[in-house]
PDB file of N, CA and C in Angstrom:
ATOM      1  N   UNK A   1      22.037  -2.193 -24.282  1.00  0.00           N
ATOM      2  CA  UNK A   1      22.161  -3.364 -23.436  1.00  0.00           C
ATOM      3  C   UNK A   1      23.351  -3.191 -22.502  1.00  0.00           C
ATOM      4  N   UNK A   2      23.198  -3.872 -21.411  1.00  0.00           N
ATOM      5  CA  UNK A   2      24.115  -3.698 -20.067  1.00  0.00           C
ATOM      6  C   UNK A   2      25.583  -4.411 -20.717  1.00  0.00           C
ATOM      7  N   UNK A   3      26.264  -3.664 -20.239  1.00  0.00           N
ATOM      8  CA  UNK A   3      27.776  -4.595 -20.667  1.00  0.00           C
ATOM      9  C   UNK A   3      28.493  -4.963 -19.558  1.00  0.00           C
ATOM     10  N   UNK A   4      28.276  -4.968 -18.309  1.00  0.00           N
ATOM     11  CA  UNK A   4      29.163  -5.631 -17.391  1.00  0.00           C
ATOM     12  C   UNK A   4      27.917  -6.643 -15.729  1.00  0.00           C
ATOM     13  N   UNK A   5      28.325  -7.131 -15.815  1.00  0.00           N
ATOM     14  CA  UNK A   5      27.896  -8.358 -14.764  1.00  0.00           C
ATOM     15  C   UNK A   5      27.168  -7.438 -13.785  1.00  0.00           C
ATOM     16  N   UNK A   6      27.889  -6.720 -13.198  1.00  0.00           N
ATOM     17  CA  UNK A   6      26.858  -6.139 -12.427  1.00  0.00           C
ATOM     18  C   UNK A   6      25.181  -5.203 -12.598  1.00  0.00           C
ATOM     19  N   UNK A   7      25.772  -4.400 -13.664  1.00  0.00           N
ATOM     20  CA  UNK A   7      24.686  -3.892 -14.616  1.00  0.00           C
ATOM     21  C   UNK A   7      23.448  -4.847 -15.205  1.00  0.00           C
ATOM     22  N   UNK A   8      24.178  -5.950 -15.095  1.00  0.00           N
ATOM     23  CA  UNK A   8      23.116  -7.644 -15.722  1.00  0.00           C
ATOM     24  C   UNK A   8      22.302  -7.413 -14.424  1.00  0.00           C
ATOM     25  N   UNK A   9      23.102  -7.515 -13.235  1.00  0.00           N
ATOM     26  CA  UNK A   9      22.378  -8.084 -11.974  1.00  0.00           C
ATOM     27  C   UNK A   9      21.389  -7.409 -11.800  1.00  0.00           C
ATOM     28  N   UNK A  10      21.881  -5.359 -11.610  1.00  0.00           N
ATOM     29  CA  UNK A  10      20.623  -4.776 -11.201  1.00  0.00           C
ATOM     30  C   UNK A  10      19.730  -4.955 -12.091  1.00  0.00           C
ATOM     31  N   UNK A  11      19.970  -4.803 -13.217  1.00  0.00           N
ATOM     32  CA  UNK A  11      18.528  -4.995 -13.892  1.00  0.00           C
ATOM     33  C   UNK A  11      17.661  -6.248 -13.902  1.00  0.00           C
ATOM     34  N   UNK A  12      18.159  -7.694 -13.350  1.00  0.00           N
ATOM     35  CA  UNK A  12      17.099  -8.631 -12.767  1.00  0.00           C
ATOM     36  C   UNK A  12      16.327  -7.876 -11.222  1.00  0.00           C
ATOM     37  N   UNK A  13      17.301  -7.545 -10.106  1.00  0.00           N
ATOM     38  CA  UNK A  13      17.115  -7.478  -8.983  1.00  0.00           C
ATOM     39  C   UNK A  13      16.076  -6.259  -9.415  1.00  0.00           C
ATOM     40  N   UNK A  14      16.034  -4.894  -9.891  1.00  0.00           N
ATOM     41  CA  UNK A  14      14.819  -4.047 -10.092  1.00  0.00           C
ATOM     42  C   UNK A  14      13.920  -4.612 -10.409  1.00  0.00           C
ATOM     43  N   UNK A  15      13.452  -5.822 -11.670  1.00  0.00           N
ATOM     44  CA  UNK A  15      12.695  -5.717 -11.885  1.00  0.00           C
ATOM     45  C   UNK A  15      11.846  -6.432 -11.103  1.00  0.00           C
ATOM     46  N   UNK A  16      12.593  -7.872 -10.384  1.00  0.00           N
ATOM     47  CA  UNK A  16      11.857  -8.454  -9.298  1.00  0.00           C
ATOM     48  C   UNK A  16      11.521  -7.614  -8.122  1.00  0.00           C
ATOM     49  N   UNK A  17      12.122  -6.326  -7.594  1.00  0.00           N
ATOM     50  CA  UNK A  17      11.465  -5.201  -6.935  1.00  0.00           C
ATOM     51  C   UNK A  17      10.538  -4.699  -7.449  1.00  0.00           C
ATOM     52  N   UNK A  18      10.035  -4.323  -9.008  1.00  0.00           N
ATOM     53  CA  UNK A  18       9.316  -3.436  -9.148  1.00  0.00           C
ATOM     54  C   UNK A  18       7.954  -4.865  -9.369  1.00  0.00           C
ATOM     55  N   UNK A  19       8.488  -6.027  -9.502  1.00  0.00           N
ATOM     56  CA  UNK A  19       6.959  -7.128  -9.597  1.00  0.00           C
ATOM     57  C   UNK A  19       6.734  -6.870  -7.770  1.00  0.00           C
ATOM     58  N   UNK A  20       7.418  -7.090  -7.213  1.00  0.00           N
ATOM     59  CA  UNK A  20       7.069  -7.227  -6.011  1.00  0.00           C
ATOM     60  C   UNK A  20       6.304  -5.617  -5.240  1.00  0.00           C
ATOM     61  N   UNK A  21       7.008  -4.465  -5.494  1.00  0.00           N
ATOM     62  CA  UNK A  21       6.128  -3.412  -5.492  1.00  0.00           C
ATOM     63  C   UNK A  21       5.251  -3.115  -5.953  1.00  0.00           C
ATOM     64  N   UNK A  22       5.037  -3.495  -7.180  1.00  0.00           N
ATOM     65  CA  UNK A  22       3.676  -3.611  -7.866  1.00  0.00           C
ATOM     66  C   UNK A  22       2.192  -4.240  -7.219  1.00  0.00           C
ATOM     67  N   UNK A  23       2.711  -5.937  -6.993  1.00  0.00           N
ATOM     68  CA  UNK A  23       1.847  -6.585  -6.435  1.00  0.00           C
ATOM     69  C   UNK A  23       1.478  -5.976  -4.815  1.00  0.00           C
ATOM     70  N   UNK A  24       2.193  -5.557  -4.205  1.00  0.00           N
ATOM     71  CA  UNK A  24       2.340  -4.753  -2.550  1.00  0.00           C
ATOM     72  C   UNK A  24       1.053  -3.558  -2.847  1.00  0.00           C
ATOM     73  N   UNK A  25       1.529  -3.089  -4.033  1.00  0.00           N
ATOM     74  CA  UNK A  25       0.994  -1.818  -3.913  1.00  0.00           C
ATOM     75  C   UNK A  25      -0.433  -2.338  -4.543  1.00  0.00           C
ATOM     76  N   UNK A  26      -0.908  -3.184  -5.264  1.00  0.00           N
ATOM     77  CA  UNK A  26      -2.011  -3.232  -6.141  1.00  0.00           C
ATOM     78  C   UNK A  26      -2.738  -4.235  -5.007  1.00  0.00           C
ATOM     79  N   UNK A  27      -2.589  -5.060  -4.314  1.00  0.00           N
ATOM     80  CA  UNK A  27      -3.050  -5.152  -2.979  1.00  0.00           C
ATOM     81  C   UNK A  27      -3.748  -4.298  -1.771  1.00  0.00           C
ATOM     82  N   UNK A  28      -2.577  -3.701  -1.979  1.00  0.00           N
ATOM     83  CA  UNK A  28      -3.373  -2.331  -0.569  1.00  0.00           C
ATOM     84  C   UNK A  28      -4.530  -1.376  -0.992  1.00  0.00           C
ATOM     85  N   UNK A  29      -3.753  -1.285  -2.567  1.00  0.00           N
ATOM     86  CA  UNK A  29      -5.374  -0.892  -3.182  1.00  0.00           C
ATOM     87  C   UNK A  29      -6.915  -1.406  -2.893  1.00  0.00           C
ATOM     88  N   UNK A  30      -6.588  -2.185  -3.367  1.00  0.00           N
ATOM     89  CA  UNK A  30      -7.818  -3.297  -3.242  1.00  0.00           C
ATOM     90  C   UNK A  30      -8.006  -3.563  -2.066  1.00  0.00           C
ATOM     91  N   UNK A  31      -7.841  -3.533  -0.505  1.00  0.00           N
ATOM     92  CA  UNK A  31      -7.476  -3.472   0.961  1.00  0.00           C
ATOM     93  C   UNK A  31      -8.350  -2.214   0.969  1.00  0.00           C
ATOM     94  N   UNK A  32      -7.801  -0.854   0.439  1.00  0.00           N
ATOM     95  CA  UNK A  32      -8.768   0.719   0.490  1.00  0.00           C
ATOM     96  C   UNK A  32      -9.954   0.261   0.084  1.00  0.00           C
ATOM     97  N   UNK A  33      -9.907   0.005  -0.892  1.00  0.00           N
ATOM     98  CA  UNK A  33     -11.439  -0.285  -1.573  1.00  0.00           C
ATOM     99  C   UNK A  33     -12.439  -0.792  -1.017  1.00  0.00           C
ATOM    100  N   UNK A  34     -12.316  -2.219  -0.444  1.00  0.00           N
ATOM    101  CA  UNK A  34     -12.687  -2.842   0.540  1.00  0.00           C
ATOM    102  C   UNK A  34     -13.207  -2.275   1.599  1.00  0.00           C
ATOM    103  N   UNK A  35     -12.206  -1.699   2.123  1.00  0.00           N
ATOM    104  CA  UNK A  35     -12.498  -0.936   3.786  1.00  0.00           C
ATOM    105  C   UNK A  35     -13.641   0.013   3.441  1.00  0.00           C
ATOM    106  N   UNK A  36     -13.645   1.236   2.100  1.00  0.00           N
ATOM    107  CA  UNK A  36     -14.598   1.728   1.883  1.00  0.00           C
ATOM    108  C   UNK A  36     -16.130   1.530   1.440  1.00  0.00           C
ATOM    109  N   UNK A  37     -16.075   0.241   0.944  1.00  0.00           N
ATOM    110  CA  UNK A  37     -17.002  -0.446   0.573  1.00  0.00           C
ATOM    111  C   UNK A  37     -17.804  -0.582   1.746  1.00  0.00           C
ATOM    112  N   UNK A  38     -16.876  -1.271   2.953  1.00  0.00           N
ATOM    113  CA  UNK A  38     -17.709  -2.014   4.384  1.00  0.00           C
ATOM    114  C   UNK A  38     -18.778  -0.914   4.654  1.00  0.00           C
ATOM    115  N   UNK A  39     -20.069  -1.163   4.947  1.00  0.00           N
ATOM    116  CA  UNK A  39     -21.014  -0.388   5.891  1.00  0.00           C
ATOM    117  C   UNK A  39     -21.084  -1.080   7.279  1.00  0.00           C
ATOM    118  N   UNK A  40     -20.554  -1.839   7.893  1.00  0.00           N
ATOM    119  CA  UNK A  40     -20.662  -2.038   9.466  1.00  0.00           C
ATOM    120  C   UNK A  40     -19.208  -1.141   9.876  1.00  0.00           C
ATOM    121  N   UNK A  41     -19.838  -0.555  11.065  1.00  0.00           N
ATOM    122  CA  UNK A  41     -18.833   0.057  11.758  1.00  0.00           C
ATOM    123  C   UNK A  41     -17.859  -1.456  12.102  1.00  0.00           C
ATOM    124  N   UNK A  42     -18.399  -2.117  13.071  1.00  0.00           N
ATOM    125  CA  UNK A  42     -17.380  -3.544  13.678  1.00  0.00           C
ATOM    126  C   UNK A  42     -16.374  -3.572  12.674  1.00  0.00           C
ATOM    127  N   UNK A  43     -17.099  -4.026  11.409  1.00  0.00           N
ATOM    128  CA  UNK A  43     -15.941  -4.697  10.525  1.00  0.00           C
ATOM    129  C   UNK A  43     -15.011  -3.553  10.216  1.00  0.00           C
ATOM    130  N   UNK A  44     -15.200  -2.846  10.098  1.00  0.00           N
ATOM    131  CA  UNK A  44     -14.230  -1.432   9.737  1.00  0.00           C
ATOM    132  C   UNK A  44     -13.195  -0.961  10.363  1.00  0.00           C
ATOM    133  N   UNK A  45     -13.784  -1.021  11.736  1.00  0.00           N
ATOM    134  CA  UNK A  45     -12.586  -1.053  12.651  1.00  0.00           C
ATOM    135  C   UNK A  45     -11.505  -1.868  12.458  1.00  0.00           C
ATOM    136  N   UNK A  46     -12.587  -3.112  12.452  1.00  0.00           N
ATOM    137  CA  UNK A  46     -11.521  -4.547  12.925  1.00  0.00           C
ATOM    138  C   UNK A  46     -10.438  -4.733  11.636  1.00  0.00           C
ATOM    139  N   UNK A  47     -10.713  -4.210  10.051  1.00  0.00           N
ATOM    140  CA  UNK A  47     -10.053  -4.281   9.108  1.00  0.00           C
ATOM    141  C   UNK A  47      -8.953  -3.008   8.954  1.00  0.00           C
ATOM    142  N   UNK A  48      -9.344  -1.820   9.634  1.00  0.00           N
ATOM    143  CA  UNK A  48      -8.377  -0.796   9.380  1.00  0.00           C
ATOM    144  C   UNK A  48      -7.154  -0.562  10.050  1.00  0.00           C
ATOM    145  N   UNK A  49      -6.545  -1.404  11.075  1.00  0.00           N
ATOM    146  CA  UNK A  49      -5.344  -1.598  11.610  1.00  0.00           C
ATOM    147  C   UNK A  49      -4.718  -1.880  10.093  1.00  0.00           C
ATOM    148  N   UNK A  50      -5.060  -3.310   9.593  1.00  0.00           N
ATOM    149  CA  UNK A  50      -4.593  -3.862   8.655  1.00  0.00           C
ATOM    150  C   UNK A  50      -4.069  -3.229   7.389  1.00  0.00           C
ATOM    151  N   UNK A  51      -5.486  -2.450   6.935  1.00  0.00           N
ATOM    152  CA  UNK A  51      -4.697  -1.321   6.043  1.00  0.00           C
ATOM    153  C   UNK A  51      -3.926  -0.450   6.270  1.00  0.00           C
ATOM    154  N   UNK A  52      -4.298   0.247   7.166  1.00  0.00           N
ATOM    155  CA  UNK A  52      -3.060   1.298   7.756  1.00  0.00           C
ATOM    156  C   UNK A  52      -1.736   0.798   7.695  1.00  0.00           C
ATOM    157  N   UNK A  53      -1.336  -0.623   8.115  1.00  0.00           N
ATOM    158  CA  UNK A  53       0.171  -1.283   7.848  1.00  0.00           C
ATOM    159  C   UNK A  53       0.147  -1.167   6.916  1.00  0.00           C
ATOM    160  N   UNK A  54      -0.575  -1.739   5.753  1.00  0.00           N
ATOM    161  CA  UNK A  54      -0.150  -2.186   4.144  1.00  0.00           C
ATOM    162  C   UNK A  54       0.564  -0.688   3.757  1.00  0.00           C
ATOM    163  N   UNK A  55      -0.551   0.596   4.350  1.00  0.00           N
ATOM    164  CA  UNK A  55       0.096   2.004   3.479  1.00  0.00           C
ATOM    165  C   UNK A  55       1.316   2.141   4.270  1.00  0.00           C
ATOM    166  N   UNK A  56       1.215   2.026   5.350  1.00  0.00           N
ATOM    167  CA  UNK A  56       2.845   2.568   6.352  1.00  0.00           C
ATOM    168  C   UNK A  56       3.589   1.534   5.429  1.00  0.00           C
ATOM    169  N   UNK A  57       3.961  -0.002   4.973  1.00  0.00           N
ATOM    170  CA  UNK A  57       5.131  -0.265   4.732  1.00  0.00           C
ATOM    171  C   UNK A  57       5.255  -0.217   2.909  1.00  0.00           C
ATOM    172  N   UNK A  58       3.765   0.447   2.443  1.00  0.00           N
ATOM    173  CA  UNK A  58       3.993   0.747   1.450  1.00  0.00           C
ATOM    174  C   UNK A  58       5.199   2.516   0.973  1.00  0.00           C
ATOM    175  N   UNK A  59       4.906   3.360   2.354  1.00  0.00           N
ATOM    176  CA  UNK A  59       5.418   4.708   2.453  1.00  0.00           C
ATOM    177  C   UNK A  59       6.932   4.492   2.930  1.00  0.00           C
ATOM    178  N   UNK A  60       7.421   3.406   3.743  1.00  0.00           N
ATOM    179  CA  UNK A  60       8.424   2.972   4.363  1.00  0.00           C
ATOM    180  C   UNK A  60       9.358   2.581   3.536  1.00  0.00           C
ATOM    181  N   UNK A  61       8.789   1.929   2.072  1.00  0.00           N
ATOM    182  CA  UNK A  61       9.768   1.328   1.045  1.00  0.00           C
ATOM    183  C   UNK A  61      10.345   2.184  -0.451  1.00  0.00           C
ATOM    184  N   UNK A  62       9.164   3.685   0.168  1.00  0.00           N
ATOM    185  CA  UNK A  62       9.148   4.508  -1.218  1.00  0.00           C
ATOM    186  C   UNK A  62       8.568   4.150  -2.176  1.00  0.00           C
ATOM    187  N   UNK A  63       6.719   3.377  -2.325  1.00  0.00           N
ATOM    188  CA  UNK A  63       6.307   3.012  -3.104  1.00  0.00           C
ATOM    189  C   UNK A  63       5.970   4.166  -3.310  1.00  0.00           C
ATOM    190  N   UNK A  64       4.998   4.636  -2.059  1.00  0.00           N
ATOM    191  CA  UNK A  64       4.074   6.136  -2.419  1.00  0.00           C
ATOM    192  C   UNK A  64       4.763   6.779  -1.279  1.00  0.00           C
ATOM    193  N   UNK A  65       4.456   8.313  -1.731  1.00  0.00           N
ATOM    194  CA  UNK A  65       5.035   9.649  -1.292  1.00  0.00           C
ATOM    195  C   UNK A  65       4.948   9.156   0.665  1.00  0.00           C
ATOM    196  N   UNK A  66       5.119   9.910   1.647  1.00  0.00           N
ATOM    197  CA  UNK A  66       4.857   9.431   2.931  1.00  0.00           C
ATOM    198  C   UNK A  66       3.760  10.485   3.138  1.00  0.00           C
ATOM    199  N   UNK A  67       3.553  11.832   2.831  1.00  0.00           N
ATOM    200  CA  UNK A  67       2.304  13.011   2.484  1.00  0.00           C
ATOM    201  C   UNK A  67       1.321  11.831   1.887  1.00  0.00           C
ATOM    202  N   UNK A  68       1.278  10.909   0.465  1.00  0.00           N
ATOM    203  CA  UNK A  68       0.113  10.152   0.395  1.00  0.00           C
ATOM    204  C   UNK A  68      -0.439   9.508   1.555  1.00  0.00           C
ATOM    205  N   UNK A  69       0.892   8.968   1.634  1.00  0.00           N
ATOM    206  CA  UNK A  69       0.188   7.484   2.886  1.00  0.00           C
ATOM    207  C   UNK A  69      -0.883   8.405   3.919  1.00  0.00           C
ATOM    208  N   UNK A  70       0.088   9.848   4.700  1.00  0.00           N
ATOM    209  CA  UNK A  70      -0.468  10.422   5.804  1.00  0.00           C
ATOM    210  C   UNK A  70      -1.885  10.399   5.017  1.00  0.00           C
ATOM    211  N   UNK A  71      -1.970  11.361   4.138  1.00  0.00           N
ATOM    212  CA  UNK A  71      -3.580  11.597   3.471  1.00  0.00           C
ATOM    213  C   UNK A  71      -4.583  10.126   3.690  1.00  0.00           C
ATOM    214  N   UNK A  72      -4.436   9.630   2.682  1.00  0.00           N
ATOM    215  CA  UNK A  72      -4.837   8.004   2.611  1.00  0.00           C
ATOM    216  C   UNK A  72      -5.505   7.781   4.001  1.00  0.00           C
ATOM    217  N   UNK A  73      -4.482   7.271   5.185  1.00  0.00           N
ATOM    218  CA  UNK A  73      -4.730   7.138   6.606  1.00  0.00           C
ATOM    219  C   UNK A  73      -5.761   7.864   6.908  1.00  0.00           C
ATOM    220  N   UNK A  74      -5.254   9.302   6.638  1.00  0.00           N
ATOM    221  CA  UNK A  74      -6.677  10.079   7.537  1.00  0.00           C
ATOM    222  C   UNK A  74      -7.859  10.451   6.610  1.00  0.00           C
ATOM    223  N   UNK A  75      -7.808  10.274   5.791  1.00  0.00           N
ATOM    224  CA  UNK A  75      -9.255   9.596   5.383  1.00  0.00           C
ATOM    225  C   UNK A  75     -10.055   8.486   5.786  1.00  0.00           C
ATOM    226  N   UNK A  76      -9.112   7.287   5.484  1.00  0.00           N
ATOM    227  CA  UNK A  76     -10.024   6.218   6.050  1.00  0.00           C
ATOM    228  C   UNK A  76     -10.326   5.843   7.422  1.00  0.00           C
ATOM    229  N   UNK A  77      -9.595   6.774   8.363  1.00  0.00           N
ATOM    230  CA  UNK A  77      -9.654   7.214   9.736  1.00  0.00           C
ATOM    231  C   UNK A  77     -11.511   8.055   9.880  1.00  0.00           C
ATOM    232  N   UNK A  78     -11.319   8.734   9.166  1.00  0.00           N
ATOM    233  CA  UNK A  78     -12.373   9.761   8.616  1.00  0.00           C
ATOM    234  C   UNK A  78     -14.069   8.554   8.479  1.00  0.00           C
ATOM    235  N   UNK A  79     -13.346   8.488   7.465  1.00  0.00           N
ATOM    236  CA  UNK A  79     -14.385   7.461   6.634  1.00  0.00           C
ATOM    237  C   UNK A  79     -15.178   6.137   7.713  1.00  0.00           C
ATOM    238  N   UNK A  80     -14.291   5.251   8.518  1.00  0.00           N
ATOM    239  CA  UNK A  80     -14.363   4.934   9.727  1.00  0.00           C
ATOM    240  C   UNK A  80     -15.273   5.707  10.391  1.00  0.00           C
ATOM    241  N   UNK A  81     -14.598   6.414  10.643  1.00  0.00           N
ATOM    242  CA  UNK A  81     -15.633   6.857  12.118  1.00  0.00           C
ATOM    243  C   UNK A  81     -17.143   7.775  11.497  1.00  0.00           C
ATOM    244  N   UNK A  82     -17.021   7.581  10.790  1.00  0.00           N
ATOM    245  CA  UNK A  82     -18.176   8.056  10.164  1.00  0.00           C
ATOM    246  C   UNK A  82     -19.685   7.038   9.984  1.00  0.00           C
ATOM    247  N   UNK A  83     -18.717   6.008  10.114  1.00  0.00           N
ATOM    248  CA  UNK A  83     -19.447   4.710   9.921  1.00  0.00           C
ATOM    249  C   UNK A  83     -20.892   4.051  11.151  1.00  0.00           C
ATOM    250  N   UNK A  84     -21.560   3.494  11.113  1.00  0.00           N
ATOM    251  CA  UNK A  84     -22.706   3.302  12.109  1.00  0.00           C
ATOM    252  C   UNK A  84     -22.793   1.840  12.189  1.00  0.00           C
TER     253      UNK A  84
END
Protein backbone atom coordinates (compact mmCIF):
# COMPACT_ATOMS: atom_id res chain seq x y z
CA UNK A 1 0.00 0.00 0.00
CA UNK A 2 1.00 3.65 -0.98
CA UNK A 3 2.47 5.54 1.99
CA UNK A 4 2.57 9.11 1.03
CA UNK A 5 -0.30 11.53 -0.34
CA UNK A 6 0.90 11.74 -3.50
CA UNK A 7 1.33 8.03 -4.26
CA UNK A 8 -2.64 7.98 -2.84
CA UNK A 9 -3.34 10.52 -5.64
CA UNK A 10 -1.73 8.75 -8.63
CA UNK A 11 -3.24 5.76 -7.95
CA UNK A 12 -6.97 7.37 -8.01
CA UNK A 13 -5.95 9.66 -11.07
CA UNK A 14 -4.62 6.17 -13.15
CA UNK A 15 -7.28 4.44 -12.48
CA UNK A 16 -9.90 7.06 -13.57
CA UNK A 17 -7.48 7.20 -16.80
CA UNK A 18 -7.43 3.68 -17.33
CA UNK A 19 -11.80 3.67 -16.85
CA UNK A 20 -11.72 6.40 -19.18
CA UNK A 21 -9.23 4.66 -21.73
CA UNK A 22 -10.93 1.70 -21.49
CA UNK A 23 -14.37 3.05 -22.28
CA UNK A 24 -12.51 5.38 -25.41
CA UNK A 25 -11.01 2.41 -26.54
CA UNK A 26 -14.01 -0.21 -26.21
CA UNK A 27 -16.08 2.37 -28.16
CA UNK A 28 -13.97 2.77 -31.20
CA UNK A 29 -14.09 -0.82 -31.23
CA UNK A 30 -17.49 -1.14 -31.62
CA UNK A 31 -17.31 2.19 -34.19
CA UNK A 32 -14.76 -0.62 -36.44
CA UNK A 33 -17.22 -3.12 -36.20
CA UNK A 34 -19.96 -1.15 -37.28
CA UNK A 35 -18.24 0.52 -40.19
CA UNK A 36 -17.43 -3.12 -41.29
CA UNK A 37 -20.65 -4.43 -40.90
CA UNK A 38 -22.22 -1.35 -43.24
CA UNK A 39 -22.88 -2.69 -46.93
CA UNK A 40 -23.89 0.82 -48.44
CA UNK A 41 -21.06 2.58 -49.81
CA UNK A 42 -23.00 6.29 -48.71
CA UNK A 43 -23.14 5.23 -45.21
CA UNK A 44 -19.52 4.17 -45.05
CA UNK A 45 -18.15 7.02 -46.22
CA UNK A 46 -20.29 9.27 -44.27
CA UNK A 47 -19.29 7.14 -40.92
CA UNK A 48 -15.50 6.75 -41.60
CA UNK A 49 -14.25 10.34 -40.96
CA UNK A 50 -15.68 9.53 -37.54
CA UNK A 51 -13.79 6.48 -36.91
CA UNK A 52 -10.67 7.49 -38.22
CA UNK A 53 -10.78 10.37 -35.26
CA UNK A 54 -11.79 7.87 -32.54
CA UNK A 55 -8.31 5.73 -33.74
CA UNK A 56 -6.13 9.06 -34.29
CA UNK A 57 -7.06 10.29 -30.62
CA UNK A 58 -7.02 6.85 -29.50
CA UNK A 59 -2.98 6.66 -31.02
CA UNK A 60 -2.50 10.39 -29.79
CA UNK A 61 -3.09 9.37 -26.03
CA UNK A 62 -0.98 6.03 -26.22
CA UNK A 63 -3.94 3.78 -25.99
CA UNK A 64 -2.77 1.77 -29.12
CA UNK A 65 0.64 1.61 -30.82
CA UNK A 66 0.47 4.70 -33.71
CA UNK A 67 1.77 1.50 -36.45
CA UNK A 68 -1.88 0.02 -35.12
CA UNK A 69 -3.90 3.02 -35.62
CA UNK A 70 -1.88 3.56 -39.25
CA UNK A 71 -2.88 -0.30 -40.03
CA UNK A 72 -6.52 -0.07 -38.65
CA UNK A 73 -7.04 3.28 -40.93
CA UNK A 74 -5.85 1.68 -43.98
CA UNK A 75 -7.84 -1.06 -43.85
CA UNK A 76 -10.98 0.45 -43.32
CA UNK A 77 -9.87 2.93 -46.03
CA UNK A 78 -9.51 -0.42 -47.98
CA UNK A 79 -12.60 -1.96 -46.84
CA UNK A 80 -14.53 1.39 -47.85
CA UNK A 81 -13.69 1.65 -51.06
CA UNK A 82 -14.32 -1.64 -51.76
CA UNK A 83 -17.76 -1.07 -50.92
CA UNK A 84 -20.79 -0.60 -53.74
Amino acid sequence: MANHKSALKRIRSNEAKRLTNRYQHKTTRNAIKKLREMEKAKDANAFLPSVISMVDKLAKKNVIHNNKAANLKSSLVKHVATLK
